[in-house]
N, C-alpha and C. Protein backbone atom coordinates (compact mmCIF):
# COMPACT_ATOMS: atom_id res chain seq x y z
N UNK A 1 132.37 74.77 142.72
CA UNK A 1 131.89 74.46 144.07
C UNK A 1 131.59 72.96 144.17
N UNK A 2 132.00 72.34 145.08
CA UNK A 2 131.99 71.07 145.57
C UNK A 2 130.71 70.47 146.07
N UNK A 3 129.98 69.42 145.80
CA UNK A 3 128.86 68.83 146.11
C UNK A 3 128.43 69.66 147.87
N UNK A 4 129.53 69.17 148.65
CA UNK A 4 129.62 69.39 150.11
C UNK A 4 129.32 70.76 150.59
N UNK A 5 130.37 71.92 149.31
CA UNK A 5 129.82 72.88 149.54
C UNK A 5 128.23 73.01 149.35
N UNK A 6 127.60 72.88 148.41
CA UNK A 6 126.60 73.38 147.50
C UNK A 6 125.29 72.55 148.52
N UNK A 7 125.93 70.95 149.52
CA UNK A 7 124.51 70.74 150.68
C UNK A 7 124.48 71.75 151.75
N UNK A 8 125.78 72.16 152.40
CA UNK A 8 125.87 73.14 152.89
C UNK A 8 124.99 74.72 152.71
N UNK A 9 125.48 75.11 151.70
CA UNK A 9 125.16 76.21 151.67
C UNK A 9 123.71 76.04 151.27
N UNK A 10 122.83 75.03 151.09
CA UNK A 10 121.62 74.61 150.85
C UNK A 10 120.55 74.34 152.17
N UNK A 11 121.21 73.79 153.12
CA UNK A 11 120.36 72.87 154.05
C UNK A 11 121.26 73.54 155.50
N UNK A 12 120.03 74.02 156.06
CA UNK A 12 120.74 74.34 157.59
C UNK A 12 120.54 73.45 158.25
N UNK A 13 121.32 73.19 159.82
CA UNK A 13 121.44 71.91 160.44
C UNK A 13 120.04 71.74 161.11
N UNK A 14 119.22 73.33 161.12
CA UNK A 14 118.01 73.44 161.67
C UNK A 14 116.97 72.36 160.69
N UNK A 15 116.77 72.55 159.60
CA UNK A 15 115.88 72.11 158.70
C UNK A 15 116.43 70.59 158.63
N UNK A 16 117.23 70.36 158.53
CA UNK A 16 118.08 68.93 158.43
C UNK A 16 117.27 68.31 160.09
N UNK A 17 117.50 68.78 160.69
CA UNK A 17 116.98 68.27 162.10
C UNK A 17 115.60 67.94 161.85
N UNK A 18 114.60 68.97 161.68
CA UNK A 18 113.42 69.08 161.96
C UNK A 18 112.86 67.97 160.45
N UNK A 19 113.73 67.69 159.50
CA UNK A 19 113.32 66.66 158.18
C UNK A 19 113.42 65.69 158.58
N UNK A 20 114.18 64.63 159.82
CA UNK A 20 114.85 64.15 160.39
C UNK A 20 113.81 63.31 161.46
N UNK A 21 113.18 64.42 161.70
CA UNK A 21 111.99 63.73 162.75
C UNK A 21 112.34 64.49 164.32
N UNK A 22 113.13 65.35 164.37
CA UNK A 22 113.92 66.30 165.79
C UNK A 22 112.91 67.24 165.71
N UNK A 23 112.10 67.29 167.28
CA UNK A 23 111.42 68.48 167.65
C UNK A 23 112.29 69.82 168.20
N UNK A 24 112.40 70.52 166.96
CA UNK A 24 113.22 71.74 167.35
C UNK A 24 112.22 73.08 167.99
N UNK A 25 112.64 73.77 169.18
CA UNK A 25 112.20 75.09 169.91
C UNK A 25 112.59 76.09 169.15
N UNK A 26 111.91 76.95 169.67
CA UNK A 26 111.38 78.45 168.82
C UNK A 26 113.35 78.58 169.29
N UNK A 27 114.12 78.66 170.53
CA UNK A 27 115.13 78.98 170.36
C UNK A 27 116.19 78.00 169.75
N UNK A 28 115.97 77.68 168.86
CA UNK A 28 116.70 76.51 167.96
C UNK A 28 117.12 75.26 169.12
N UNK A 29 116.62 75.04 170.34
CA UNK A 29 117.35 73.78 171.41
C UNK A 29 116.82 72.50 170.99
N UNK A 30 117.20 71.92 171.17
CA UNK A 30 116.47 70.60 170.98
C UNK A 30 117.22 69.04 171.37
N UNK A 31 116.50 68.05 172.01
CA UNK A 31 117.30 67.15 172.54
C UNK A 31 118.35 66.34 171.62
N UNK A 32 119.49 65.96 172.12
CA UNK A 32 120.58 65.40 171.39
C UNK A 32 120.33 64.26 171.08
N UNK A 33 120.01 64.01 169.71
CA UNK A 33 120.02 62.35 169.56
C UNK A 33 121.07 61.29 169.63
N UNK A 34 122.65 62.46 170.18
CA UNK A 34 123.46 61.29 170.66
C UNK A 34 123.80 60.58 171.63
N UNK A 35 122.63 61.12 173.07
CA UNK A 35 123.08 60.56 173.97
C UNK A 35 121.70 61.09 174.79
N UNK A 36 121.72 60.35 175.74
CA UNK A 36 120.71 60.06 176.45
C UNK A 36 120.39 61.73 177.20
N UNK A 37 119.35 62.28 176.16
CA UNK A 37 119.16 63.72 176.54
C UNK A 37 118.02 63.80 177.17
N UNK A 38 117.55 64.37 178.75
CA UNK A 38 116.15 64.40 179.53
C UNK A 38 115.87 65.76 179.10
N UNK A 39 116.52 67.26 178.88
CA UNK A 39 116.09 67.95 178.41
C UNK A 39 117.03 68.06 177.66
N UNK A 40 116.63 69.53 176.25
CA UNK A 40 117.09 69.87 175.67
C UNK A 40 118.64 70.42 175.64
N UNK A 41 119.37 69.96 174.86
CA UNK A 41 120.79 70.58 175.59
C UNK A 41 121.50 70.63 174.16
N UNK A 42 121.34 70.32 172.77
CA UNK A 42 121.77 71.20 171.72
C UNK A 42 121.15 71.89 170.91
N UNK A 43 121.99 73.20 170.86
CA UNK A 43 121.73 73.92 170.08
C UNK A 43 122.19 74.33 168.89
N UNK A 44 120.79 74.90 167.32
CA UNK A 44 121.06 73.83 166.22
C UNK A 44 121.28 75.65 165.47
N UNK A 45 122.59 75.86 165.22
CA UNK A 45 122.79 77.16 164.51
C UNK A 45 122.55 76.80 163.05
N UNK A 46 122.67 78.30 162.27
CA UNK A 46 122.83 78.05 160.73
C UNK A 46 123.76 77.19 159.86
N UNK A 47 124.88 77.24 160.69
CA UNK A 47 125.93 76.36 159.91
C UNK A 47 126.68 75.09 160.51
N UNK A 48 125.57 75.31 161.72
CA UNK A 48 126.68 74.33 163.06
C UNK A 48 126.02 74.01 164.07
N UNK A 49 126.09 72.37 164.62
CA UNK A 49 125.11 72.46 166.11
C UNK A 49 125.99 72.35 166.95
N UNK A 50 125.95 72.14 168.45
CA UNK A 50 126.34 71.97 169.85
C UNK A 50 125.94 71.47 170.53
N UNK A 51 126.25 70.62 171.17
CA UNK A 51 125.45 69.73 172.14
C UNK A 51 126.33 70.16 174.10
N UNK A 52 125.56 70.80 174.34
CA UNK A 52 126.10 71.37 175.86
C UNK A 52 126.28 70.11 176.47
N UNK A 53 125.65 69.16 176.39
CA UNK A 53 125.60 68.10 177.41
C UNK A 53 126.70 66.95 176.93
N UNK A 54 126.88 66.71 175.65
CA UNK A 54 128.25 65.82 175.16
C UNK A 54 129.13 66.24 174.65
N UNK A 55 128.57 67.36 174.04
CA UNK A 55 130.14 68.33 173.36
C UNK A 55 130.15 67.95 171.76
N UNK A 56 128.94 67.55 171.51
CA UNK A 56 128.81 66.83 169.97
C UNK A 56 128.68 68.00 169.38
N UNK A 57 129.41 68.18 168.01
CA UNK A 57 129.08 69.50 167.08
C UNK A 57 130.02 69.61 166.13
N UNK A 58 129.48 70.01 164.89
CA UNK A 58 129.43 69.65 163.43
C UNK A 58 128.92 70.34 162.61
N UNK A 59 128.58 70.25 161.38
CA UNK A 59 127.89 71.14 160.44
C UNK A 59 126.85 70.28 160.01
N UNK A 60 126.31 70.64 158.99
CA UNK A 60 124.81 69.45 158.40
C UNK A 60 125.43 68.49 158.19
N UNK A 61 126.32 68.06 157.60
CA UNK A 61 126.65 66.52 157.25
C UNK A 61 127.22 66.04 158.33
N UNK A 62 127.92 66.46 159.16
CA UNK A 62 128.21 66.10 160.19
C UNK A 62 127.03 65.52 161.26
N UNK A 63 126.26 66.19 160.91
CA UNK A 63 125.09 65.94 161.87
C UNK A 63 124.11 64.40 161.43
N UNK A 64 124.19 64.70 160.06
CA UNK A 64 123.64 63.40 159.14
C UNK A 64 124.11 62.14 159.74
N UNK A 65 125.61 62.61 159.23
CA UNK A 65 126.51 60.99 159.16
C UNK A 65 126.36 60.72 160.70
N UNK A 66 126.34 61.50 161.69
CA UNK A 66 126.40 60.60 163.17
C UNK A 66 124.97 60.22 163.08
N UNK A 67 123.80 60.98 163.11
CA UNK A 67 122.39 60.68 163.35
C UNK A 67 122.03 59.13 162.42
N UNK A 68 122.81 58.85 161.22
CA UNK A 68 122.47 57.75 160.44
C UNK A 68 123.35 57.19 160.89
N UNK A 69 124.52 56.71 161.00
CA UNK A 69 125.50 55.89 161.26
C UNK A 69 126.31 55.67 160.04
N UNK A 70 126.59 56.97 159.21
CA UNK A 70 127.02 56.71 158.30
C UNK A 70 128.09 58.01 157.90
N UNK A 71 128.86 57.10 156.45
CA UNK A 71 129.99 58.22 156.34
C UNK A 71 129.49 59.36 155.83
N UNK A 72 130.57 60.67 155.54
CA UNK A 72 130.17 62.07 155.57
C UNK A 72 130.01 61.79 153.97
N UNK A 73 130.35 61.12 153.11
CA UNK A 73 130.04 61.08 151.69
C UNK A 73 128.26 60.59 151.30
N UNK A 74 128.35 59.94 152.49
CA UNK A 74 126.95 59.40 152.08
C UNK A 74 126.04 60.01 152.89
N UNK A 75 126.13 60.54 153.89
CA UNK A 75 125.15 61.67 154.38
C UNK A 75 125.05 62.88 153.29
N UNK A 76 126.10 63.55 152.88
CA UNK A 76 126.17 64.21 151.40
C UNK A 76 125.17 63.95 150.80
N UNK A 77 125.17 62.60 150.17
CA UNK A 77 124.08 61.81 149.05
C UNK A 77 122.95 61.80 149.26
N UNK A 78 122.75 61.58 150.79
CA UNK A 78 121.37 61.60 151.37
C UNK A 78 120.95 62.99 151.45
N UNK A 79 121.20 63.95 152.19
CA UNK A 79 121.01 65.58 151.90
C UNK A 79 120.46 65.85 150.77
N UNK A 80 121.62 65.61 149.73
CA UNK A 80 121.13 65.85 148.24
C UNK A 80 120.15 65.20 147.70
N UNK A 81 119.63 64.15 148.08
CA UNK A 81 118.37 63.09 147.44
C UNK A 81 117.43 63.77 148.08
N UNK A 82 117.48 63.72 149.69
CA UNK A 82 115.85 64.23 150.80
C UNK A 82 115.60 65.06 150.04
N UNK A 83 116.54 66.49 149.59
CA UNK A 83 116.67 67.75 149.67
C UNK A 83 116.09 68.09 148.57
N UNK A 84 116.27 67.37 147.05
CA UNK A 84 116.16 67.71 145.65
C UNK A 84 117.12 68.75 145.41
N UNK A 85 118.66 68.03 146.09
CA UNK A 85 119.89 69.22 145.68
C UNK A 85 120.34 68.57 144.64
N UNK A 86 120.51 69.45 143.19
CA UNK A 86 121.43 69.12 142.30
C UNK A 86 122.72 70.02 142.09
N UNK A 87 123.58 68.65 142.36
CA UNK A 87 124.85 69.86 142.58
C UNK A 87 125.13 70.22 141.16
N UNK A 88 124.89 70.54 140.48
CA UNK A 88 125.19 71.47 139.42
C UNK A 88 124.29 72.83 139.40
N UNK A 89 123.48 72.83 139.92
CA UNK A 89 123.05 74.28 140.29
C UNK A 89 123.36 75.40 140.94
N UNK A 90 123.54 76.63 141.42
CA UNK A 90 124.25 77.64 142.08
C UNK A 90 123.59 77.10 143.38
N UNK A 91 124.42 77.65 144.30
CA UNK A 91 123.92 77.98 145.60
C UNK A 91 122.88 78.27 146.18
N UNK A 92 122.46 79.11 145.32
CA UNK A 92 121.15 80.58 145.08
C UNK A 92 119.89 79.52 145.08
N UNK A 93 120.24 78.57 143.99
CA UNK A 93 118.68 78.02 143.43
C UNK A 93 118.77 77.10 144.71
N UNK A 94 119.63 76.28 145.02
CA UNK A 94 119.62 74.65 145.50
C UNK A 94 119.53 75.45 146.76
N UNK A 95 119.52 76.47 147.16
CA UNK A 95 118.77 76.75 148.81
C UNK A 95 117.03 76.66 148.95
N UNK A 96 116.72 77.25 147.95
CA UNK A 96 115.57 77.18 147.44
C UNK A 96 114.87 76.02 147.00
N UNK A 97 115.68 74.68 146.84
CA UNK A 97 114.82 73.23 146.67
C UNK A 97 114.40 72.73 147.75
N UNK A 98 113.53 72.24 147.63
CA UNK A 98 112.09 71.63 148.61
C UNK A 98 112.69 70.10 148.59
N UNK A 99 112.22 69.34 150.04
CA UNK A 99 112.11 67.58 149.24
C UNK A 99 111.21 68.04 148.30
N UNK A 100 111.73 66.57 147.78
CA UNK A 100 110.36 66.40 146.28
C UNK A 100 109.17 65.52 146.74
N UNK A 101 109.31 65.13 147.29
CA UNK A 101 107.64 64.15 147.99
C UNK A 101 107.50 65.08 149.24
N UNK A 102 106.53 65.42 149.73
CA UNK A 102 105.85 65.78 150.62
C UNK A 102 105.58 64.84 151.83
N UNK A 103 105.64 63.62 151.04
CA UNK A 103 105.13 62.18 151.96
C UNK A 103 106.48 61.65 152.69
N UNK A 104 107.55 62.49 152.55
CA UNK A 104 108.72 61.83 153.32
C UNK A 104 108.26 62.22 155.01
N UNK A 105 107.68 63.59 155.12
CA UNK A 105 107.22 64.07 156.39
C UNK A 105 106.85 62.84 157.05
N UNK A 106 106.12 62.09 156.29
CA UNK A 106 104.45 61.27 156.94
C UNK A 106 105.34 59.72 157.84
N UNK A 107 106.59 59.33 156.73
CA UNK A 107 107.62 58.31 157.41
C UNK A 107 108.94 58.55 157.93
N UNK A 108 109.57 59.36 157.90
CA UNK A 108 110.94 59.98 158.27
C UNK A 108 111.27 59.41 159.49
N UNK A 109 110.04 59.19 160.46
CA UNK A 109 110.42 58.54 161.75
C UNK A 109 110.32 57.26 161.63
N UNK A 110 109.02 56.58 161.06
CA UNK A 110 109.78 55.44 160.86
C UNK A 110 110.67 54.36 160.07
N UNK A 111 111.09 55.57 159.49
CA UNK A 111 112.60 55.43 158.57
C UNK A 111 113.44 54.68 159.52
N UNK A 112 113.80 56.31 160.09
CA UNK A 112 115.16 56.15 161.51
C UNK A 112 114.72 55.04 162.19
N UNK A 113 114.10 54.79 162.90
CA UNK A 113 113.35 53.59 163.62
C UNK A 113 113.73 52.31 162.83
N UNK A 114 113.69 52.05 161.73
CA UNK A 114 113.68 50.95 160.83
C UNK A 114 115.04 50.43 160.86
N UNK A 115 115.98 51.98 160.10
CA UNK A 115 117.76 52.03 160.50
C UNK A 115 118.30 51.80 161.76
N UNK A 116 118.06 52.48 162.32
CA UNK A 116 118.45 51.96 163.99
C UNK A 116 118.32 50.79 164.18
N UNK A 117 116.72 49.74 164.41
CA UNK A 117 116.96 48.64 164.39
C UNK A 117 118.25 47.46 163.23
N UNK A 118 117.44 47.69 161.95
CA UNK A 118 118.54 47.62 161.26
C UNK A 118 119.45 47.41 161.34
N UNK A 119 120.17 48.38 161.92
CA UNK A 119 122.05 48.91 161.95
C UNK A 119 122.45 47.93 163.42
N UNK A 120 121.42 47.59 164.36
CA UNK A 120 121.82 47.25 165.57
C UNK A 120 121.91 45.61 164.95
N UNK A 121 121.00 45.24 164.45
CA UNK A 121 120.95 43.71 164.31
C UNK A 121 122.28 43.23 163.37
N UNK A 122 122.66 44.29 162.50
CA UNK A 122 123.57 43.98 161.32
C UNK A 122 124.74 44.16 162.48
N UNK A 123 124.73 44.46 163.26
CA UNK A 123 126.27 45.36 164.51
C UNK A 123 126.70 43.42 164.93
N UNK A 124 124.92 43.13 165.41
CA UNK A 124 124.96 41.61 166.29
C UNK A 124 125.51 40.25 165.02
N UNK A 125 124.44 40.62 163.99
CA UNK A 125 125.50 39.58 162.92
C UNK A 125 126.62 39.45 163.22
N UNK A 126 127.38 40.84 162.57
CA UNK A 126 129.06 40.93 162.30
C UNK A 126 129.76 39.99 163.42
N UNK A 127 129.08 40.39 164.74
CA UNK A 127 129.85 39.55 165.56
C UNK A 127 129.60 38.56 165.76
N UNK A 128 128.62 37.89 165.74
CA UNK A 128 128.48 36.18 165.78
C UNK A 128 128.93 35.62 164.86
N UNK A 129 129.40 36.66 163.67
CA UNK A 129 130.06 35.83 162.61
C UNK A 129 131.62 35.08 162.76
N UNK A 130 131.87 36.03 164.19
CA UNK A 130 133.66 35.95 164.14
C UNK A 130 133.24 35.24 165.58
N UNK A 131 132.49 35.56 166.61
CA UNK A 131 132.07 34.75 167.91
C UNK A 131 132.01 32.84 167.64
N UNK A 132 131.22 32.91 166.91
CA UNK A 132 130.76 31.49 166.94
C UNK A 132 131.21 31.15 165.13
N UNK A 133 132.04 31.23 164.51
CA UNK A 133 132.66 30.12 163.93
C UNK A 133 133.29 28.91 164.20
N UNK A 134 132.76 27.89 163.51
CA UNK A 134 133.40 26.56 164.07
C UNK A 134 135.09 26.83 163.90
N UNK A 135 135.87 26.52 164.79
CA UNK A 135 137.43 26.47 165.15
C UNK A 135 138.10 25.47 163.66
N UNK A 136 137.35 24.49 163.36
CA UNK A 136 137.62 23.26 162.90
C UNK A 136 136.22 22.84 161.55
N UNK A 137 136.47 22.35 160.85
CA UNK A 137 135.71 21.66 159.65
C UNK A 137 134.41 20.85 160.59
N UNK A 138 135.13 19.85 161.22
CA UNK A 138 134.11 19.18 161.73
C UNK A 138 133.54 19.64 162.70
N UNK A 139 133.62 20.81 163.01
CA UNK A 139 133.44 21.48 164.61
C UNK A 139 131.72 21.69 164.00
N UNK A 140 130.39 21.21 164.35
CA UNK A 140 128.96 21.46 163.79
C UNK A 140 128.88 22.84 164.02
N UNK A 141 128.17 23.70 163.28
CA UNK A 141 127.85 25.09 162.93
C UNK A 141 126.87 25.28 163.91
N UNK A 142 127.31 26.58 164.90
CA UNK A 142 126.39 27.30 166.00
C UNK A 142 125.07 28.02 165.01
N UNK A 143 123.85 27.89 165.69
CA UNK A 143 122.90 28.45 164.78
C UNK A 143 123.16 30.24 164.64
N UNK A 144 123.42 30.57 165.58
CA UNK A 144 123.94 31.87 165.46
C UNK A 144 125.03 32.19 163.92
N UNK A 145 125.92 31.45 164.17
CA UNK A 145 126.65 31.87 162.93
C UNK A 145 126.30 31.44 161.63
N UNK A 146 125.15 30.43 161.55
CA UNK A 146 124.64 29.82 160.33
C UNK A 146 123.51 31.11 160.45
N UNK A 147 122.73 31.95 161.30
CA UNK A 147 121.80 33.38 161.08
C UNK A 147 122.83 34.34 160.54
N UNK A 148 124.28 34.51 161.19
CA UNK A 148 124.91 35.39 160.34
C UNK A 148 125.09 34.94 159.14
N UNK A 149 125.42 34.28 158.84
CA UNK A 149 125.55 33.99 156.83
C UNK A 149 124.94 34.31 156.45
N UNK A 150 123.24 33.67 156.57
CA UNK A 150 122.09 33.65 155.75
C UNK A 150 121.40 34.88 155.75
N UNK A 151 121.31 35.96 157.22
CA UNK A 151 121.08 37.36 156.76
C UNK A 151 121.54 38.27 156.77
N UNK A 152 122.96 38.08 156.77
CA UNK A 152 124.05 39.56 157.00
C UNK A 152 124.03 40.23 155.52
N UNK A 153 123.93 39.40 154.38
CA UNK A 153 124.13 40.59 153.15
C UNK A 153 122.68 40.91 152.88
N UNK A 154 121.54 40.00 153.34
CA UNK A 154 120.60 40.85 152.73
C UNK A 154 119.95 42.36 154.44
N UNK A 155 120.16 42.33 155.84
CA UNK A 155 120.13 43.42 156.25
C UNK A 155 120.89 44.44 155.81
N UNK A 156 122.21 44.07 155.78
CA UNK A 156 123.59 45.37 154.97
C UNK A 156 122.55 46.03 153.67
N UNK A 157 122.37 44.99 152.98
CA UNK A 157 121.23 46.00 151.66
C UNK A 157 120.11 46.32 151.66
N UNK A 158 119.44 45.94 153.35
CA UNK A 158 118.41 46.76 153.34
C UNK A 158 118.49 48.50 154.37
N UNK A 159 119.38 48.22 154.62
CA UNK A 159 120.35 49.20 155.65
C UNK A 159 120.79 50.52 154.63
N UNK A 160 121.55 49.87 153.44
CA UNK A 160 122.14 50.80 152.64
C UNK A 160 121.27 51.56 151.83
N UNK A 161 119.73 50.58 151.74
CA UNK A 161 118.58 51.12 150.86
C UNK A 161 118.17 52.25 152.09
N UNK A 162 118.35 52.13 153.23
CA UNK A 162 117.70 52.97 153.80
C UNK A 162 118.53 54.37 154.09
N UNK A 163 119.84 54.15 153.58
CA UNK A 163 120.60 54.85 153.95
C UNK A 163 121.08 56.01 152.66
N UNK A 164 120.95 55.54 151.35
CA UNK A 164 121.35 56.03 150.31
C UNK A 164 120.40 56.26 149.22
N UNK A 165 119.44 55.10 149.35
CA UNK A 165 118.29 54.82 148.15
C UNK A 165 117.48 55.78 147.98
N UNK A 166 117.17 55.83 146.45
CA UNK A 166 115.70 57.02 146.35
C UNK A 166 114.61 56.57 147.22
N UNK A 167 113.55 58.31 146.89
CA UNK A 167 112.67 58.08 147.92
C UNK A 167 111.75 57.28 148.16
N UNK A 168 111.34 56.32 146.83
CA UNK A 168 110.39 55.52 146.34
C UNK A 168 111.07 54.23 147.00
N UNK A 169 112.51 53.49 146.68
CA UNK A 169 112.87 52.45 146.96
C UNK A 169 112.96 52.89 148.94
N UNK A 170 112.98 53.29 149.75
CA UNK A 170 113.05 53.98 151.25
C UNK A 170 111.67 53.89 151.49
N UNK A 171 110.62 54.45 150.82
CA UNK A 171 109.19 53.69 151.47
C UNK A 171 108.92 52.62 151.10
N UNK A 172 109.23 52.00 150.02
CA UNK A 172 108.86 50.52 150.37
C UNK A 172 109.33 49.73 150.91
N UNK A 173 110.88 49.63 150.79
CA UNK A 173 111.30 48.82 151.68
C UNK A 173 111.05 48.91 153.69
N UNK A 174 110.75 50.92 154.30
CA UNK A 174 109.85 50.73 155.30
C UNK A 174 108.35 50.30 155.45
N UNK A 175 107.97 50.27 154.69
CA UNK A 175 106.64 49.75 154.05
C UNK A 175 106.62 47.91 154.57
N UNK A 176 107.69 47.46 153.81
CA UNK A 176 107.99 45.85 153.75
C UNK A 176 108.64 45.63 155.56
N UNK A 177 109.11 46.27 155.70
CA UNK A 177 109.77 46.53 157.09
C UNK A 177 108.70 46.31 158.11
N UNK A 178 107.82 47.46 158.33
CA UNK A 178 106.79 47.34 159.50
C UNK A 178 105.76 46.54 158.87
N UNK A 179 105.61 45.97 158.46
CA UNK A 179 104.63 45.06 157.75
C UNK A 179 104.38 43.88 158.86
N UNK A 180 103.28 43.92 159.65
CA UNK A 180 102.89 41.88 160.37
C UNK A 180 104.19 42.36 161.51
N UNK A 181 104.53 43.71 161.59
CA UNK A 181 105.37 43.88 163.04
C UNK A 181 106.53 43.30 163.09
N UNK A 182 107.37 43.20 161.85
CA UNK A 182 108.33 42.06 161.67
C UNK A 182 109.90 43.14 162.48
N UNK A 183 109.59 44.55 162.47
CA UNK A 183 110.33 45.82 163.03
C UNK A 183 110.65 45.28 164.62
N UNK A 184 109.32 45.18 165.45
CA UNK A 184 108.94 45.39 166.57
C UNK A 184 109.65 44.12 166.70
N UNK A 185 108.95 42.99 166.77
CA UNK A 185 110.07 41.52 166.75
C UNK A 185 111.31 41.38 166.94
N UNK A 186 111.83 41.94 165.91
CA UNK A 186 113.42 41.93 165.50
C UNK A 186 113.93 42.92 167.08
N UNK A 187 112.92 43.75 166.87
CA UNK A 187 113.67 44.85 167.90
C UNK A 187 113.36 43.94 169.30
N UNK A 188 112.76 43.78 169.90
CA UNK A 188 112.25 43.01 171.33
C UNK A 188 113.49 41.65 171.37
N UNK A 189 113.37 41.02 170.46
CA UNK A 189 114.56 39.90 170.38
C UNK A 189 115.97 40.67 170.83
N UNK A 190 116.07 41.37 169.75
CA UNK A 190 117.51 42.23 170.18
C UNK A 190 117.68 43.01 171.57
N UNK A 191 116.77 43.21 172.18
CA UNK A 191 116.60 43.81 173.79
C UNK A 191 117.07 42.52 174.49
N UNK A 192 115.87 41.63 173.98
CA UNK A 192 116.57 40.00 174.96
C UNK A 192 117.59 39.63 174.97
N UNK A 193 118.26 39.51 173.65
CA UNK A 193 119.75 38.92 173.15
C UNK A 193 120.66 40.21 174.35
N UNK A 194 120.64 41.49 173.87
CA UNK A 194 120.95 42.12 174.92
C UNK A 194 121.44 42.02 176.37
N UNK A 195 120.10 41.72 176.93
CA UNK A 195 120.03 41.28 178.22
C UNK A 195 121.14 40.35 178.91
N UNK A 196 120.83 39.04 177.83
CA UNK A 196 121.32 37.92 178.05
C UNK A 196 122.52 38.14 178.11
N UNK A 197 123.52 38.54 177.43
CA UNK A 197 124.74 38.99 177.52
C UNK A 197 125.25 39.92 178.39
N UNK A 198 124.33 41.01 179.15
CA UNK A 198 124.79 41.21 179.88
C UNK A 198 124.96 40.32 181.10
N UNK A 199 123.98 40.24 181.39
CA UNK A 199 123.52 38.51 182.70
C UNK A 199 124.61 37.69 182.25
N UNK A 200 125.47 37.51 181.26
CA UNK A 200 126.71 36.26 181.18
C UNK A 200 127.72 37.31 181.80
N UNK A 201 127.66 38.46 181.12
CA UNK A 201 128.93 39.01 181.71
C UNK A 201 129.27 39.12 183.32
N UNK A 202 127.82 39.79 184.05
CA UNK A 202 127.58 39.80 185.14
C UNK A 202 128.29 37.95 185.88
N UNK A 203 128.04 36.99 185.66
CA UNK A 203 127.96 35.84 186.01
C UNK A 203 129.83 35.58 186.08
């Protein structure tokens, strides 16, 4: 049996949700975190969710890799780390593993919160990296693309820590994260930067 099988047959998309930081209803509904949901509109079966309102639906890793922004190998990895799945165990036992910290409950949200920002600012790098390169040697360096150099590999590795890393290296680095509000900042800037670009496009 295959890793994929063995998160599967371990982790329903229900429990995956609700580890996740998703307020799930007594009838498994619960709002879609892929799209701008006012009420509840997917519903989270044993092996599979649905989203009535976008048509989103998948199995647990499926559900992972969109909710993180990441591939189905590494939602896998993550399952198996939250989960305390060792894929060399039967089916039988690894349904039966618990996370192993208790304390993932206490940050899980502001995990996602951390990634999201994260993943959005690393989105804005990538492109100012190819936006604002000088054309020419002597062409002077836009500060924008001198911010992409200097923090595009270290967000990517704090992104991937949040995305793959044990549970110990994932609270500290959210730990180091919301620390002096450095989260909130980053995020409010990126609303402005936002803005601004739309207001050019508009223009």
């Amino acid at each position: 049996m295959t890793i994929y099988e063995t998160v599967k047959a371990a982790v329903t998309v229900r429990q995956a949700a609700e580890h996740y930081g998703l307020q799930v209803g007594r009838n498994s509904m619960t709002s879609c975190p892929f799209h701008k949901d006012r009420h509840p509109s997917m519903k989270l079966y044993v092996d599979h969710f649905y989203c009535f309102g976008c048509g989103a639906t998948g199995d647990v890793i499926d559900f992972t890799a969109r909710l993180f922004g990441i591939s189905t190998f590494e939602a896998v990895r993550k399952l198996a780390a939250d989960f305390g799945i060792d894929p060399d165990k039967p089916p039988a036992a690894a349904a039966l593993a618990k996370p192993r910290y208790p304390m993932i409950k206490a940050f899980r949200e502001d995990e996602l919160y951390c990634h999201r920002v994260l993943c959005d600012y690393l989105h804005l790098l990538e492109s100012w990296k190819v936006q604002y390169a000088p054309k020419t040697p002597e062409e002077p360096w836009d500060d924008r693309f001198t911010e992409a150099l200097q923090m595009h590999d270290y967000i990517e590795y704090l992104a991937d820590v949040l995305t793959v890393g044990e549970l110990e290296e994932r609270v500290k680095a959210v730990d180091i994260l919301l620390k002096d509000g450095k989260m909130q900042e980053l995020e409010t800037r990126m609303e402005r930067i936002k803005e601004e670009q739309e207001n050019d496009r508009a223009v």
